[in-house]
Protein backbone atom coordinates (compact mmCIF):
# COMPACT_ATOMS: atom_id res chain seq x y z
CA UNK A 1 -18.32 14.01 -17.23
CA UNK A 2 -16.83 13.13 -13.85
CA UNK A 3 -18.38 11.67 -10.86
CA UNK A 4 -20.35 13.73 -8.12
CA UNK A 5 -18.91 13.90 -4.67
CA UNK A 6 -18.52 11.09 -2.85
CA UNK A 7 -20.01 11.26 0.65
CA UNK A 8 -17.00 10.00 2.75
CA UNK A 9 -19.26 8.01 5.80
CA UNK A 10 -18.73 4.88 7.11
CA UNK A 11 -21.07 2.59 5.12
CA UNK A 12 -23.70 1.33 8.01
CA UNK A 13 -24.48 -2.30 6.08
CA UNK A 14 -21.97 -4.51 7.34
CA UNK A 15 -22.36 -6.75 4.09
CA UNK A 16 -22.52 -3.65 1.69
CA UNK A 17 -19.36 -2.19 3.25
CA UNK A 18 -17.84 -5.99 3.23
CA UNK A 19 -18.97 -5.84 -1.05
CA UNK A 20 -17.58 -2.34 -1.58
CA UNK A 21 -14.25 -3.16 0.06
CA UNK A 22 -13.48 -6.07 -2.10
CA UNK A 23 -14.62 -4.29 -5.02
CA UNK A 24 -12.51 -1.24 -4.39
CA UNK A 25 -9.40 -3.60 -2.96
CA UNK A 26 -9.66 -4.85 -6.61
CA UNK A 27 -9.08 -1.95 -8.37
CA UNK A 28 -6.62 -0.60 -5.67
CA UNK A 29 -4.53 -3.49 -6.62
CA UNK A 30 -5.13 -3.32 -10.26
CA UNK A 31 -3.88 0.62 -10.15
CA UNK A 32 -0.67 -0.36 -8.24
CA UNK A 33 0.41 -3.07 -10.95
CA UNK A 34 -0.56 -0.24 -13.93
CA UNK A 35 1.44 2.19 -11.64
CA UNK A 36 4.38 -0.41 -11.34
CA UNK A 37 4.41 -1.90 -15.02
CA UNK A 38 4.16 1.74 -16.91
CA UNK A 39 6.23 3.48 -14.85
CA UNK A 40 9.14 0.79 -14.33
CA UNK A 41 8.93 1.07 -10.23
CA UNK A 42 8.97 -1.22 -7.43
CA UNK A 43 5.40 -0.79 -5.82
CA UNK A 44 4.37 -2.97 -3.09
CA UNK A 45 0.75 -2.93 -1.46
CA UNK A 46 -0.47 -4.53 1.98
CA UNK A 47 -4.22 -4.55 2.90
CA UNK A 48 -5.65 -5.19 6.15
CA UNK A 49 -9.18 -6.34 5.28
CA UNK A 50 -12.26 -5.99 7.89
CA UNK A 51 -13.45 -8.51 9.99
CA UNK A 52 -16.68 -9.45 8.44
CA UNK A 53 -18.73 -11.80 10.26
CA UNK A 54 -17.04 -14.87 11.77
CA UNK A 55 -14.44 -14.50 8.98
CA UNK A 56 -10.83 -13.77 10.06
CA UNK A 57 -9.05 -10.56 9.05
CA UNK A 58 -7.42 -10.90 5.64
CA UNK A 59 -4.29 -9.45 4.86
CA UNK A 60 -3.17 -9.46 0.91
CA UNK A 61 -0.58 -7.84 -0.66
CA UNK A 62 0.85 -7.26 -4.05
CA UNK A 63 2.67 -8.32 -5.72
CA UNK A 64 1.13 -11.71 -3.88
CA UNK A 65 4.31 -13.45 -3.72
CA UNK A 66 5.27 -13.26 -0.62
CA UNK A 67 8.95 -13.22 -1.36
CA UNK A 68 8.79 -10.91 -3.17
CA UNK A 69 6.74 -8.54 -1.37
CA UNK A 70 9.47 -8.85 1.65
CA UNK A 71 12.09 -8.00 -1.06
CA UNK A 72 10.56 -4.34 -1.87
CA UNK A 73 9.87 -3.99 1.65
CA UNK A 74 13.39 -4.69 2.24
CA UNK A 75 14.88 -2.81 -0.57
CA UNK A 76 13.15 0.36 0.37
CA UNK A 77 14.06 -0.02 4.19
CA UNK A 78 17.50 -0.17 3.34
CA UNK A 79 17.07 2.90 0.93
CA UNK A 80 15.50 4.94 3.57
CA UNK A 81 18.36 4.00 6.05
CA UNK A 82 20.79 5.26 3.23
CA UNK A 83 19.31 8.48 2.81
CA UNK A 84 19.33 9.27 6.68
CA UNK A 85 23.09 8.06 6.82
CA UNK A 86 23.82 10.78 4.51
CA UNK A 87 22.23 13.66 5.98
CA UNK A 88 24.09 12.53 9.04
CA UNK A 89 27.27 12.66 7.20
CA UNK A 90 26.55 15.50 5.55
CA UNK A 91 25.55 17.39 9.24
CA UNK A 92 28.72 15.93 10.60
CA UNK A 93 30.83 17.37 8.09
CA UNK A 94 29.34 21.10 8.53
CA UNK A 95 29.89 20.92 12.39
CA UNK A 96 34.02 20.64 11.68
């Protein structure tokens, strides 16, 4: 049987919300690698963690090469730049 309801409130602990992000971070990043290996897609993640303490922000990504991270980010910029090229074209060639 699935799990109750999840209350969605800011956890109030600064340490338990600090555990429960890196926990959940964990299995955010597992799921995208399952999503990406099974399905044969390019996924790419980037988390912003919380300042916790006198600990900087961390930032991690997958996959965690960075180069490669910049690639899919790339890749899928230039994809979305395609698609709006050709609904421009597309509008262009109905208004002649």
């Amino acid at each position: 049987m699935g799990r109750g309801k999840l209350n969605m409130d800011l956890i109030r602990n600064e340490k338990s919300r600090y555990s429960n992000f890196r926990m959940r971070k964990k299995g955010l990043m597992k799921k995208t690698y399952e999503l990406a290996t099974l399905c044969g897609i390019d996924a790419c993640i980037i988390v912003f963690g919380p300042k916790f303490g006198c600990h900087p922000i961390e930032i991690e990504t997958w996959p965690q090469n960075p180069d490669e991270t910049e690639r899919r980010w790339k890749a899928k910029s230039i994809e979305r730049h395609m698609e709006i090229m050709q609904k421009l074209i597309t509008l262009l060639r109905m208004m002649l």
